[in-house]
C-alpha atoms as a PDB file:
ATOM      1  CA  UNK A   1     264.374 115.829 117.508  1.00  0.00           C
ATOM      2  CA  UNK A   2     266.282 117.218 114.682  1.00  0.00           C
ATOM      3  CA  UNK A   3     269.981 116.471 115.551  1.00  0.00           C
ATOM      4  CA  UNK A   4     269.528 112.970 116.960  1.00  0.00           C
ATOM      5  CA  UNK A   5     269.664 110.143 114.531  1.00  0.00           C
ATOM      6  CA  UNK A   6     266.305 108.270 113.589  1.00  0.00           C
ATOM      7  CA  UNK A   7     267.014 104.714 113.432  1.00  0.00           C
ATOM      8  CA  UNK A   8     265.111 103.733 110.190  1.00  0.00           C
ATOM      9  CA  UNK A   9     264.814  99.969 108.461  1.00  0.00           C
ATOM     10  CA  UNK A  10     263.223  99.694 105.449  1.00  0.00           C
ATOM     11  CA  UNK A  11     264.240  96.823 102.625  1.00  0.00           C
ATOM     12  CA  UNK A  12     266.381  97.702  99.521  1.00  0.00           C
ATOM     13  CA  UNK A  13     263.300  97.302  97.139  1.00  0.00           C
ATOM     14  CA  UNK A  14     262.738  99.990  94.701  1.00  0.00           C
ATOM     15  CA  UNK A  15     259.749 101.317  96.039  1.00  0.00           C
ATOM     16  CA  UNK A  16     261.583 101.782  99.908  1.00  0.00           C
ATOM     17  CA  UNK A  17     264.530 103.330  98.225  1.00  0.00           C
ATOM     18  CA  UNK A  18     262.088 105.616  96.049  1.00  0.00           C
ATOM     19  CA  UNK A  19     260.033 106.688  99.441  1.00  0.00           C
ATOM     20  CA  UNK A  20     262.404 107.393 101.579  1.00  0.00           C
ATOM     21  CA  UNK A  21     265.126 108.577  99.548  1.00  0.00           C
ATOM     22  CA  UNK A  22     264.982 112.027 100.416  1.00  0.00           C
ATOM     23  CA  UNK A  23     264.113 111.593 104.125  1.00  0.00           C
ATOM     24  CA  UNK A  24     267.534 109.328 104.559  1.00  0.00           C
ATOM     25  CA  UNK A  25     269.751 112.157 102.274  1.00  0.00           C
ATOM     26  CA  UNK A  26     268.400 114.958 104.523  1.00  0.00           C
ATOM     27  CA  UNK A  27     266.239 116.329 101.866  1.00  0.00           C
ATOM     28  CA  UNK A  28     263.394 116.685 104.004  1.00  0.00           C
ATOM     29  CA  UNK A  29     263.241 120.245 105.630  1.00  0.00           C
ATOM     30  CA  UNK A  30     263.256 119.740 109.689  1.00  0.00           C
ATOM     31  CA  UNK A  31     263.531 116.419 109.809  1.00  0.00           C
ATOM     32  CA  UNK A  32     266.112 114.628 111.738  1.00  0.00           C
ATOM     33  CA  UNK A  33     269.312 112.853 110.306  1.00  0.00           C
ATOM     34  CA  UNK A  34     268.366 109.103 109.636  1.00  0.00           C
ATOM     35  CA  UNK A  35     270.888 106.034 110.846  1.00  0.00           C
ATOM     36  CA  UNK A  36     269.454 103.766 107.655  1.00  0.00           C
ATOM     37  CA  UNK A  37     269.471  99.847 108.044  1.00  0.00           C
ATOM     38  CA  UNK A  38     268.373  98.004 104.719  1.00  0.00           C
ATOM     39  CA  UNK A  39     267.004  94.383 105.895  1.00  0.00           C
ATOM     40  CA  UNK A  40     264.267  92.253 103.720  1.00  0.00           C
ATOM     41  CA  UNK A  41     260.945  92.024 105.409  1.00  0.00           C
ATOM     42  CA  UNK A  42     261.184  88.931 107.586  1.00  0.00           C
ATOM     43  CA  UNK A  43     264.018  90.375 109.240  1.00  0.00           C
ATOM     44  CA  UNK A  44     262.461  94.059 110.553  1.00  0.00           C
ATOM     45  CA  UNK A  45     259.318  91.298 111.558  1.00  0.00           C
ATOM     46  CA  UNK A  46     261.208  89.890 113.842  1.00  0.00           C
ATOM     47  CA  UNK A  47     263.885  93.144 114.557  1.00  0.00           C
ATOM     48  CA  UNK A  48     260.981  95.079 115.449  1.00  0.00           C
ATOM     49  CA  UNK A  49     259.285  92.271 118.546  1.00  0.00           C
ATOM     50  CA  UNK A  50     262.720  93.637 120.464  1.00  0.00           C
ATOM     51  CA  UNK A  51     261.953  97.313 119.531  1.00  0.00           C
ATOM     52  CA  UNK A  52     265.218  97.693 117.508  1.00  0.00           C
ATOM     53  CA  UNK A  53     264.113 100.465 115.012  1.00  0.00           C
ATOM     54  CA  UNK A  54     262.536 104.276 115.423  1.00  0.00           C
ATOM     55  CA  UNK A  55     260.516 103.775 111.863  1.00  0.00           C
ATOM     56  CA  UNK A  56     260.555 100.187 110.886  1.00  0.00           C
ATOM     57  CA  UNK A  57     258.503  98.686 107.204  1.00  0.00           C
ATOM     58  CA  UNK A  58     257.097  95.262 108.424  1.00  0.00           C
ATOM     59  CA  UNK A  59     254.697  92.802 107.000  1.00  0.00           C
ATOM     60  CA  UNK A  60     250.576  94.181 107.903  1.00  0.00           C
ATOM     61  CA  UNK A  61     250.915  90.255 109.074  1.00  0.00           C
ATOM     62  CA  UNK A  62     253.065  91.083 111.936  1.00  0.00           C
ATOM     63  CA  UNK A  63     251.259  93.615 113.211  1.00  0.00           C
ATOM     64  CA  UNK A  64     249.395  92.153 116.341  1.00  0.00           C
ATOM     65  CA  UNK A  65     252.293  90.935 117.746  1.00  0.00           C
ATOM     66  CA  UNK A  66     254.018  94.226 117.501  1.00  0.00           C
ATOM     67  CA  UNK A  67     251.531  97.275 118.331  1.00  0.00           C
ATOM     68  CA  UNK A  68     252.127  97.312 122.003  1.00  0.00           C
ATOM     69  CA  UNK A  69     255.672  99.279 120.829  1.00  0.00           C
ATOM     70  CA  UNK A  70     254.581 100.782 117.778  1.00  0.00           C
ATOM     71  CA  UNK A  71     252.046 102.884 116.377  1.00  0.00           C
ATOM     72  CA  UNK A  72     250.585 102.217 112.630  1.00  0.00           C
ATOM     73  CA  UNK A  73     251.461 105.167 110.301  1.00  0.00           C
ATOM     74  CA  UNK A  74     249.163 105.936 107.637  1.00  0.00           C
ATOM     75  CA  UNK A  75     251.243 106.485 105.138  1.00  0.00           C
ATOM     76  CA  UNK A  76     255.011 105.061 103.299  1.00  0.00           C
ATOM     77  CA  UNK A  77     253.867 101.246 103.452  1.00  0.00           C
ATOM     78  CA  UNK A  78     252.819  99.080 100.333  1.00  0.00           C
ATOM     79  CA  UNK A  79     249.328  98.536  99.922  1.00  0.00           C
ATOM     80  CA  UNK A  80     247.359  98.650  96.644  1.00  0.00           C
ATOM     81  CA  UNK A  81     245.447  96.581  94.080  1.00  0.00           C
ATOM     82  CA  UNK A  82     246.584  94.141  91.221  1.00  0.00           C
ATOM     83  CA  UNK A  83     250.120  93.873  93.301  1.00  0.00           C
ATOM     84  CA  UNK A  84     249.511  91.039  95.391  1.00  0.00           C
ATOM     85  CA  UNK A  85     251.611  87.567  95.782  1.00  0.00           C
ATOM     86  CA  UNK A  86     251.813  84.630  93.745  1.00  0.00           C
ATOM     87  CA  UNK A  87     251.697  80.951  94.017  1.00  0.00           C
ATOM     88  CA  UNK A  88     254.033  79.503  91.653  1.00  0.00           C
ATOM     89  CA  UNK A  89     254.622  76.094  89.978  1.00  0.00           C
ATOM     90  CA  UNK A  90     255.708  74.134  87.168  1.00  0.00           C
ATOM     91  CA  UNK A  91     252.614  72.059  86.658  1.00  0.00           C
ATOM     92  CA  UNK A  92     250.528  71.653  89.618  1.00  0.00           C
ATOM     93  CA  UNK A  93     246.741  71.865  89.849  1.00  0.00           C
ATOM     94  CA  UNK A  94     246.724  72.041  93.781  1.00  0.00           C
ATOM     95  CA  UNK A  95     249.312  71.974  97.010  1.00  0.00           C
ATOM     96  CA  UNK A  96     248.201  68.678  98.498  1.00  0.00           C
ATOM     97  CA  UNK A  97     251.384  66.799  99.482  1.00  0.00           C
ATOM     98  CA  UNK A  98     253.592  69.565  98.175  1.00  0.00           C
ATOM     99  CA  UNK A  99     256.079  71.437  99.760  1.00  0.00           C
ATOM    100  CA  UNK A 100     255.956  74.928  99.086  1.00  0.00           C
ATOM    101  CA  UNK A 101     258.847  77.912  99.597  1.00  0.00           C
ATOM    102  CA  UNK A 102     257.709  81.063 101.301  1.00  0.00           C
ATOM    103  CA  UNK A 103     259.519  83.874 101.902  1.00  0.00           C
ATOM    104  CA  UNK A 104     258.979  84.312 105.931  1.00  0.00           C
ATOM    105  CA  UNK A 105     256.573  82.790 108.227  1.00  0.00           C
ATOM    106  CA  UNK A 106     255.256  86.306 109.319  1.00  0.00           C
ATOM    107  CA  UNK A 107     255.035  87.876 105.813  1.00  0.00           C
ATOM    108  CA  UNK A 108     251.331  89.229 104.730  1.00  0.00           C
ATOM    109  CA  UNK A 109     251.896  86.959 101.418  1.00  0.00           C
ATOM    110  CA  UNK A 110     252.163  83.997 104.136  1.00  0.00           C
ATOM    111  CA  UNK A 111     249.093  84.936 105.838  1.00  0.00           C
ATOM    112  CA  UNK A 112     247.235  85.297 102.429  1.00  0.00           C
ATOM    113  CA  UNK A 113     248.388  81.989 101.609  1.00  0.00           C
ATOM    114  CA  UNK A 114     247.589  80.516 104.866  1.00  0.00           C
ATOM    115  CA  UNK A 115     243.614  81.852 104.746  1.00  0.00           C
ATOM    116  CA  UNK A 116     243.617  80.692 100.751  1.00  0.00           C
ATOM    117  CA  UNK A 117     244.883  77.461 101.298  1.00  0.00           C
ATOM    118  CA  UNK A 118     242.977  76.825 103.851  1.00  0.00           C
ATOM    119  CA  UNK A 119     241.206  73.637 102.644  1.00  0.00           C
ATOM    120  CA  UNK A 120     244.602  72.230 100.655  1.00  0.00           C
ATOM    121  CA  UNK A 121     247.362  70.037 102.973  1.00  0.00           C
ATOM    122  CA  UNK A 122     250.809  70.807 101.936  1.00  0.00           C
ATOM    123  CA  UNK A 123     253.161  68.026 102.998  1.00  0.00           C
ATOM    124  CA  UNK A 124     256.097  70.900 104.103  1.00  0.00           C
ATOM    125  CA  UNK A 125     256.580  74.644 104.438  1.00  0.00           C
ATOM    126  CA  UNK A 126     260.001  75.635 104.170  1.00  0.00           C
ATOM    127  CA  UNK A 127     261.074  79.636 104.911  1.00  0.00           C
ATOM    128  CA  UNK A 128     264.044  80.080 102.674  1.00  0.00           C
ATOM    129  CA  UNK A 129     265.783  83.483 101.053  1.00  0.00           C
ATOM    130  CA  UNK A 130     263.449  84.842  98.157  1.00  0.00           C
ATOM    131  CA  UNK A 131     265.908  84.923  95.382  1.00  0.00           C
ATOM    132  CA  UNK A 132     265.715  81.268  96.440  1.00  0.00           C
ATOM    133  CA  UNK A 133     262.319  80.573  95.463  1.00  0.00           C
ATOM    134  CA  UNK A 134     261.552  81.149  91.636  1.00  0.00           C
ATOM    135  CA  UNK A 135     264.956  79.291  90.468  1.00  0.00           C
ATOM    136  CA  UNK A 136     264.358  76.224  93.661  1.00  0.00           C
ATOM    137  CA  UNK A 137     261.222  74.860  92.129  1.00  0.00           C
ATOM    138  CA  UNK A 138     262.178  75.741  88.456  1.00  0.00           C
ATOM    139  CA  UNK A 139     264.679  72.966  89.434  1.00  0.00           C
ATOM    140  CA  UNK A 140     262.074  71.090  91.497  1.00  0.00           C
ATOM    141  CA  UNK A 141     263.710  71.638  94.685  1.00  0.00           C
ATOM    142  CA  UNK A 142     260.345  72.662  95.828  1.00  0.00           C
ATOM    143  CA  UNK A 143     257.001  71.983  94.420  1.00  0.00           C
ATOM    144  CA  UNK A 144     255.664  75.129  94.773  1.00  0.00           C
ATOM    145  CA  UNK A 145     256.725  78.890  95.499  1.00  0.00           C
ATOM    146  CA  UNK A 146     255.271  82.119  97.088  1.00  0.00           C
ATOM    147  CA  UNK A 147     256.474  85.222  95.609  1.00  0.00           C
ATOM    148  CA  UNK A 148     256.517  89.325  95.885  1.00  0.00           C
ATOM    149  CA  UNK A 149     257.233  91.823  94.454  1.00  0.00           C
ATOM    150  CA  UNK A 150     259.209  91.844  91.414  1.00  0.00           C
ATOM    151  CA  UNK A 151     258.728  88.385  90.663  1.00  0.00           C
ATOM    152  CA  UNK A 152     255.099  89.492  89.409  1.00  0.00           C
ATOM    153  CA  UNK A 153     257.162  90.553  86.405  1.00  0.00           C
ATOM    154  CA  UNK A 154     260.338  87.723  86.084  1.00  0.00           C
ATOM    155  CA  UNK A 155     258.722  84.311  86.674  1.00  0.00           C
ATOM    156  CA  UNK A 156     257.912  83.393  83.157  1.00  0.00           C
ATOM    157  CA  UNK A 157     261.501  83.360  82.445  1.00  0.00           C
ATOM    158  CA  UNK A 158     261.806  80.533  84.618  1.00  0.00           C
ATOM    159  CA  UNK A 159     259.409  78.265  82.821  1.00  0.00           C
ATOM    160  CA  UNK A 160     256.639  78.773  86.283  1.00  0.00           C
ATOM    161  CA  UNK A 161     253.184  79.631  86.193  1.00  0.00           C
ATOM    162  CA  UNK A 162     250.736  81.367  88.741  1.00  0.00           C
ATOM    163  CA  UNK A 163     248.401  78.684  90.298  1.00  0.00           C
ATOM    164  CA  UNK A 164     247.109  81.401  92.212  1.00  0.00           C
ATOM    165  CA  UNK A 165     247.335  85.400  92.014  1.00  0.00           C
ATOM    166  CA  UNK A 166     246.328  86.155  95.897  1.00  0.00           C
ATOM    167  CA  UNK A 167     245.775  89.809  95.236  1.00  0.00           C
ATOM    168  CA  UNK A 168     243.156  88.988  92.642  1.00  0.00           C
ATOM    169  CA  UNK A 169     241.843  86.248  94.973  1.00  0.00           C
ATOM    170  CA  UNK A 170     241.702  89.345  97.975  1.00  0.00           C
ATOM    171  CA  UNK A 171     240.176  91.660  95.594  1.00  0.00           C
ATOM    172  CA  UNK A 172     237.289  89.344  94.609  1.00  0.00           C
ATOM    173  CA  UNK A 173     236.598  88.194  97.883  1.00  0.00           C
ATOM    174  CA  UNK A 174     236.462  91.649  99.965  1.00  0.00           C
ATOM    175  CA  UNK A 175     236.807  94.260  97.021  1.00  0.00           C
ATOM    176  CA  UNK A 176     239.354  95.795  99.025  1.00  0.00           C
ATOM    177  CA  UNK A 177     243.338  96.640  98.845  1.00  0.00           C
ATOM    178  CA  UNK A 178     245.849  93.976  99.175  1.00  0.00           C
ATOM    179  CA  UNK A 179     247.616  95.210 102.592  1.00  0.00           C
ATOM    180  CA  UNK A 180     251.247  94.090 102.194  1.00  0.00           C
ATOM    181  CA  UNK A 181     254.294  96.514 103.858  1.00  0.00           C
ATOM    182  CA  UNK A 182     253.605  98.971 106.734  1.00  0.00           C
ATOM    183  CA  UNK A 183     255.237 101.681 108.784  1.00  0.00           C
ATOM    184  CA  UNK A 184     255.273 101.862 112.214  1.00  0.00           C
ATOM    185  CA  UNK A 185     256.800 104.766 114.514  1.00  0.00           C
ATOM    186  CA  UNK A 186     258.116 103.224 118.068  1.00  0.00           C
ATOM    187  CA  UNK A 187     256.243 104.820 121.007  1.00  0.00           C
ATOM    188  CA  UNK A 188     257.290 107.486 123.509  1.00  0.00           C
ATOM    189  CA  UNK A 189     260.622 107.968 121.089  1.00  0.00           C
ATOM    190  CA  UNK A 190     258.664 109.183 117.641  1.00  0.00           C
ATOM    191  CA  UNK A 191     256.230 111.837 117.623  1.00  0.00           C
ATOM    192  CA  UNK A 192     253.641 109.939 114.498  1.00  0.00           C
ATOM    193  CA  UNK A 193     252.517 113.132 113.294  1.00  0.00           C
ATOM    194  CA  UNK A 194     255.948 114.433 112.536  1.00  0.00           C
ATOM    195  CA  UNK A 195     257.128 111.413 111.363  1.00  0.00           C
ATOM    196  CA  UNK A 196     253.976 110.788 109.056  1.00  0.00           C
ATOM    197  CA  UNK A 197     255.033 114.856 108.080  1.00  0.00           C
ATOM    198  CA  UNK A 198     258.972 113.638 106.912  1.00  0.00           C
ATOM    199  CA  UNK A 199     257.776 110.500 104.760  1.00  0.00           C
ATOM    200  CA  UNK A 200     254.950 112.176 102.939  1.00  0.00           C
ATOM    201  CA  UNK A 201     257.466 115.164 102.430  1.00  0.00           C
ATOM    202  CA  UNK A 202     259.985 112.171 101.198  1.00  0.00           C
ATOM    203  CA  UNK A 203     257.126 110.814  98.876  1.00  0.00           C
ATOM    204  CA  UNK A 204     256.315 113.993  97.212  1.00  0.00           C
ATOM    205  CA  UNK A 205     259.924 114.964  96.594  1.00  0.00           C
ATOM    206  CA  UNK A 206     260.384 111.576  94.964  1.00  0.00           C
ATOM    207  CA  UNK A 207     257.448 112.380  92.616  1.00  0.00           C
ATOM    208  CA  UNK A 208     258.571 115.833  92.532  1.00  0.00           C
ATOM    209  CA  UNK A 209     261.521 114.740  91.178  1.00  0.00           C
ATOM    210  CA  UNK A 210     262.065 110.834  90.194  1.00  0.00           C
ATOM    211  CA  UNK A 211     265.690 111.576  88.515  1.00  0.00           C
ATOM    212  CA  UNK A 212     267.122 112.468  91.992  1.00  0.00           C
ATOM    213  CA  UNK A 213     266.576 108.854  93.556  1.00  0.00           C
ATOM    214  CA  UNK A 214     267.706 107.009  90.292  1.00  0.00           C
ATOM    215  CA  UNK A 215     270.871 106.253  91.356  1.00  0.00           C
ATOM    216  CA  UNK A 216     270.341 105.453  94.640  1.00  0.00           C
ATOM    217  CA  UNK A 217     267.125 103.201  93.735  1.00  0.00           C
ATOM    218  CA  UNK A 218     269.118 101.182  90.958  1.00  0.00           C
ATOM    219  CA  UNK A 219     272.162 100.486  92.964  1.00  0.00           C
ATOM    220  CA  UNK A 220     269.956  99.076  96.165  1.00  0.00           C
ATOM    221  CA  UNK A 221     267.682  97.204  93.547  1.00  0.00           C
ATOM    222  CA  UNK A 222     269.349  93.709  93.967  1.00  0.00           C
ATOM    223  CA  UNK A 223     270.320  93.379  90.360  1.00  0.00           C
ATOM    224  CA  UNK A 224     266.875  94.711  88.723  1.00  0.00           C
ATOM    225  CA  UNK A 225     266.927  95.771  85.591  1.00  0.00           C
ATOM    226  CA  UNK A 226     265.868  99.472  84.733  1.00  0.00           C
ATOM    227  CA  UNK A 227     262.536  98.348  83.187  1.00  0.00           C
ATOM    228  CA  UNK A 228     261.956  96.066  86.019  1.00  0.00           C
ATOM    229  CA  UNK A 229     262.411  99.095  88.708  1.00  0.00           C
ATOM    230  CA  UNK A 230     260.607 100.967  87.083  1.00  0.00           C
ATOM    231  CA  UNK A 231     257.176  98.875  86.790  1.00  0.00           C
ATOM    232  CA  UNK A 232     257.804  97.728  90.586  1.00  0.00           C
ATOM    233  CA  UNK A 233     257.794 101.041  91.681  1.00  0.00           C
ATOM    234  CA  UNK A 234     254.601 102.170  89.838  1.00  0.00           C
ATOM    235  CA  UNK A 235     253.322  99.344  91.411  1.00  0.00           C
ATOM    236  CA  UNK A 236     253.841  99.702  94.830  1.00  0.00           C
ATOM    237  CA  UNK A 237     254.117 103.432  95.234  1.00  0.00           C
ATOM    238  CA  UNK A 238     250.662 104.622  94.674  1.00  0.00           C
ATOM    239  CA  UNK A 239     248.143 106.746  96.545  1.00  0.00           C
ATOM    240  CA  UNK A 240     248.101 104.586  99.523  1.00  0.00           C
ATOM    241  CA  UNK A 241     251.550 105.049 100.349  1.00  0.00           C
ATOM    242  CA  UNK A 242     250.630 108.752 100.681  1.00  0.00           C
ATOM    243  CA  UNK A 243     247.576 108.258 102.490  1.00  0.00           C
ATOM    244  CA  UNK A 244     246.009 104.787 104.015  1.00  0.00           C
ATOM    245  CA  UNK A 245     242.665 105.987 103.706  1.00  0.00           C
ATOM    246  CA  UNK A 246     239.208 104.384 104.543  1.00  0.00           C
ATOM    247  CA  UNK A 247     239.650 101.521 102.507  1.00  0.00           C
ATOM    248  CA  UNK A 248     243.374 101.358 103.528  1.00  0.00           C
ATOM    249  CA  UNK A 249     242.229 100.884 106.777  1.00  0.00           C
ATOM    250  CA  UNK A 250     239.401  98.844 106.183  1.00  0.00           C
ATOM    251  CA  UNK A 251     241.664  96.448 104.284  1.00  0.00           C
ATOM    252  CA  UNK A 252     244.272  96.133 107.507  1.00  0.00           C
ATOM    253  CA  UNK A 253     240.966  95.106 109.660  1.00  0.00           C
ATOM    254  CA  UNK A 254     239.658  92.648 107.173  1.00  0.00           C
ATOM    255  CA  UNK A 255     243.174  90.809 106.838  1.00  0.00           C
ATOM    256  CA  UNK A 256     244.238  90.769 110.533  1.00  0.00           C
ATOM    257  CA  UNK A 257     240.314  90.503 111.734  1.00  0.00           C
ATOM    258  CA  UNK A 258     240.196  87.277 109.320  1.00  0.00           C
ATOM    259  CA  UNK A 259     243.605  85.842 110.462  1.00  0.00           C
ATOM    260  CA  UNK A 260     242.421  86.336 113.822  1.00  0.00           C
ATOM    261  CA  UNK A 261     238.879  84.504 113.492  1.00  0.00           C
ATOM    262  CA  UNK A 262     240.811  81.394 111.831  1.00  0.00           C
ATOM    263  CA  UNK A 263     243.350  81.422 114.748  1.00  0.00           C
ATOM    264  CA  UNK A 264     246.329  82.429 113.030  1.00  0.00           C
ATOM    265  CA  UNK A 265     247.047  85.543 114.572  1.00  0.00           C
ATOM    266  CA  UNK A 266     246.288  87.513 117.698  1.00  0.00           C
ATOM    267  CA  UNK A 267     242.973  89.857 117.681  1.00  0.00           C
ATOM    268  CA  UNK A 268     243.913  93.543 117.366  1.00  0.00           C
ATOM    269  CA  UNK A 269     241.832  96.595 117.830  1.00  0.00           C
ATOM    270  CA  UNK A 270     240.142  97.944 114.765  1.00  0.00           C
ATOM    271  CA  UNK A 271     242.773 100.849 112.734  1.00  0.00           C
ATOM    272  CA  UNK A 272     239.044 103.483 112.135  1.00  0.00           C
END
């Protein structure tokens, strides 16, 4: 395949940039040139139903509606412990009557929300952009807020605090990884075990050599701040992004075998 472009979407977060750095720059010895799309989340979710990408990062959450194209790669994706989403507010004890912000309808930290607030009866879900969020119900635009990522480290500059931490909440309850951001390889135009070969190559050169994706991780980082990168990619690039694992894949089963048993999502086939 080397020679044809691989179609790739991933989001500008620091720990997509960090990844796949040297896989897009042709870094990664016998792996194809890469035709790189940067898109948040909710956008490869839906991208990805029409088959759009080669290698496409989606939410774990939109996985049963898109494994009849694409096979689950066990490594790249975001998955780990004490990095899960928050539900933010000003001064809220619960989400009755509220209307809470979220950052895609198809997101894992949706899904999370959906099976913790299962027995709450928010008045209104809106989906709106996630810079949105933290600053639209600091200004009460929104009573509450469901955040990712690097707001785990920003939201107390905004006067908010965490009603709920949902990673702690997934932790306690299953003792397992929060699953958040996957890979997937399209079938009958990726080979998975090559590709699974270029992005742990990718990985390892990025740890090899952090220095070498600086720039290109800090001007893709949506206005982060160096400290800010920095913790978001120690974080979220960990040793499940080399290697799912048993309880990588035991923590995909338990999320989308739970979202399937309360009706939220189709059933899918178990990942061991």
């Amino acid at each position: 395949m080397v020679g044809v472009a691989l179609s790739l979407a991933v989001s500008p977060c620091p720990n997509d940039t960090f990844v796949f750095h040297a896989l897009i720059h042709g870094l990664v010895p016998g792996a194809p040139p890469v035709d790189l799309t940067f898109a948040d989340v909710d956008v490869t979710n839906t991208a990805a139903l029409d088959g759009a990408f080669d290698l496409v990062k989606v939410s774990y959450a939109a996985l049963p509606w898109l494994l009849g194209d694409y096979e689950l790669l066990p490594c790249g994706g975001a998955l780990g412990r004490g990095c899960g989403p928050l539900v933010l507010t000003r001064d809220r004890a619960d989400l009755n009557g509220a209307t809470v912000a979220v950052p895609g309808d198809r997101t894992t930290a949706y899904l999370l929300f959906r099976l913790w607030a299962a027995e709450q009866r928010p008045a209104r879900i809106e989906v709106v952009p996630f810079h949105e969020i933290m600053p639209g119900v600091a200004e009460g635009r929104f009573d509450a807020g469901l955040v990712i990522h690097e707001a785990r480290f920003t939201y107390p500059r905004y006067g908010l605090s965490a009603l709920v931490d949902l990673g702690e909440w997934w932790e306690s309850d299953t003792g397992l990884p929060i699953p958040l951001g996957a890979i997937l390889a399209k079938r009958g135009t990726v080979d998975p075990a090559a590709a699974t070969g270029w992005i742990r190559e990718s990985l390892r050169h990025g740890w090899r050599d952090p220095a070498a994706s600086q720039d290109f991780v800090l001007a893709n980082a949506q206005e982060m701040e160096p400290t800010v990168v920095k913790q978001h990619i120690e974080l979220y690039v960990n040793e499940f992004t080399l290697e799912l694992g048993e309880d990588g894949l035991a923590a995909a089963d338990a999320l989308l075998g739970r979202a399937a048993a309360a009706g939220l999502t189709p059933a899918v086939p178990s990942f061991r």
